[in-house]
Protein backbone atom coordinates (compact mmCIF):
# COMPACT_ATOMS: atom_id res chain seq x y z
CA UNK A 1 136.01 100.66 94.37
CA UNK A 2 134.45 103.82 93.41
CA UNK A 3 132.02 104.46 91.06
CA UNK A 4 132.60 106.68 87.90
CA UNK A 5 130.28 107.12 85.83
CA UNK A 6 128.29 104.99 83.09
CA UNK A 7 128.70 104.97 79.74
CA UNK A 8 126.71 107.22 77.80
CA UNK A 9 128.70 106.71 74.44
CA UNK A 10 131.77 104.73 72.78
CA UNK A 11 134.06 105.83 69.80
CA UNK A 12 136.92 104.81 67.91
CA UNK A 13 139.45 107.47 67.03
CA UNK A 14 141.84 106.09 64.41
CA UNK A 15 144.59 107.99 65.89
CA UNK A 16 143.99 107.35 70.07
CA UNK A 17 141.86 104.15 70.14
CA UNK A 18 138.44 102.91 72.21
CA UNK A 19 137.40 106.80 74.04
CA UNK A 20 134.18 105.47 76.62
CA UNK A 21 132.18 109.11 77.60
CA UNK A 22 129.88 109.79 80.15
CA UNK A 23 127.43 112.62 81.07
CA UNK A 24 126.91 112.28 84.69
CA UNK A 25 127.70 114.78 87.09
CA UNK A 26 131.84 114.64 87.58
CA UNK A 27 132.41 113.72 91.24
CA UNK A 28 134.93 115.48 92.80
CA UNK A 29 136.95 112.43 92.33
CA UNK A 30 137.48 112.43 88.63
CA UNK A 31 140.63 113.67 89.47
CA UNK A 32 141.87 110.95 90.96
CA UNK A 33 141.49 108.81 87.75
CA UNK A 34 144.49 106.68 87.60
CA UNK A 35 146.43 104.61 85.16
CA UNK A 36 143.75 101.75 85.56
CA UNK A 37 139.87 101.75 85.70
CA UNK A 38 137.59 98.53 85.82
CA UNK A 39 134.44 98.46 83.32
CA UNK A 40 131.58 96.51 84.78
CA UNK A 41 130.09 95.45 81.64
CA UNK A 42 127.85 92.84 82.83
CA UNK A 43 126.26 91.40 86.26
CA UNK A 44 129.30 89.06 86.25
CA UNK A 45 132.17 90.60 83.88
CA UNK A 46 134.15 92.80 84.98
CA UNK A 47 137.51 94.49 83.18
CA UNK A 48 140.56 95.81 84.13
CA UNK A 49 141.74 98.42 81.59
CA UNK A 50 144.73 101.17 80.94
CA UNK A 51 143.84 104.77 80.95
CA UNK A 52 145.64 106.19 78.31
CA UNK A 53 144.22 109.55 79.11
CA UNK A 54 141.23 111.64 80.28
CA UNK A 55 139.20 114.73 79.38
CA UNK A 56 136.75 116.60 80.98
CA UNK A 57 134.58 119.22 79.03
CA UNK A 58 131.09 121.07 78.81
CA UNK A 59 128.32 119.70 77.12
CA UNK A 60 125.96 122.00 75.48
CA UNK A 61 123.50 122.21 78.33
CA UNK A 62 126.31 123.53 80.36
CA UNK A 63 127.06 119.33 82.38
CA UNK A 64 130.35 118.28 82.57
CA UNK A 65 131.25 115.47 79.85
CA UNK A 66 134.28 112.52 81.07
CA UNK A 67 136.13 111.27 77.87
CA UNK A 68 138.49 108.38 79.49
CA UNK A 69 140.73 107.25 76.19
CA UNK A 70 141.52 103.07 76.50
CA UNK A 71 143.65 103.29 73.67
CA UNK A 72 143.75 100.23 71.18
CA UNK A 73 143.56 97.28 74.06
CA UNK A 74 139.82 96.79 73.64
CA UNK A 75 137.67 97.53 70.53
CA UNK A 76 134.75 99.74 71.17
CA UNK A 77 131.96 96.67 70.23
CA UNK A 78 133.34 95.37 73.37
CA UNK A 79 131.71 97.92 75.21
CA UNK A 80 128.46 98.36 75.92
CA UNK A 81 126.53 101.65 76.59
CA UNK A 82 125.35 101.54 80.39
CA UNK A 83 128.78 100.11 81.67
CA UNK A 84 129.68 101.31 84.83
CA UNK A 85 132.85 102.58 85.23
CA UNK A 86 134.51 102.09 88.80
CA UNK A 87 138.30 103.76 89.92
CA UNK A 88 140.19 101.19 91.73
């Protein structure tokens, strides 16, 4: 596994579900996000989840920003901020 990115923030959009952003620098592989992602949410929990969809965009100060929308299979509580997010 790769890693992502962490989580910086976590939203619900009524219409699209759990969205999980990140801040870090995008690594060239971004692009090769997939239909599935696992969430390392603790030392010893780890979660397999759908990608519904991705966005990439600029932040203010000019970093790249990773929206990855989970849809409605997880509720954003679930999530904490400082998950790791790993492509498989």
């Amino acid at each position: 596994m790769e890693k992502l990115m962490e989580v910086g923030d976590v939203f619900e959009s009524s219409k699209n579900g759990t969205i999980i952003v990140g801040n870090d620098p995008v690594p060239t592989s971004v692009s090769q996000i997939g239909n599935n992602i696992v969430l390392q949410i603790s030392e010893h929990e780890m979660l397999h989840l759908r990608v519904v969809s991705v966005q990439i965009s600029n932040s203010p100060n000019d970093k790249k920003m990773v929206g990855i929308c989970l849809g409605k299979s997880i509720r954003p509580e679930d999530i904490p901020v400082g998950s790791t997010v790993y492509l498989i």
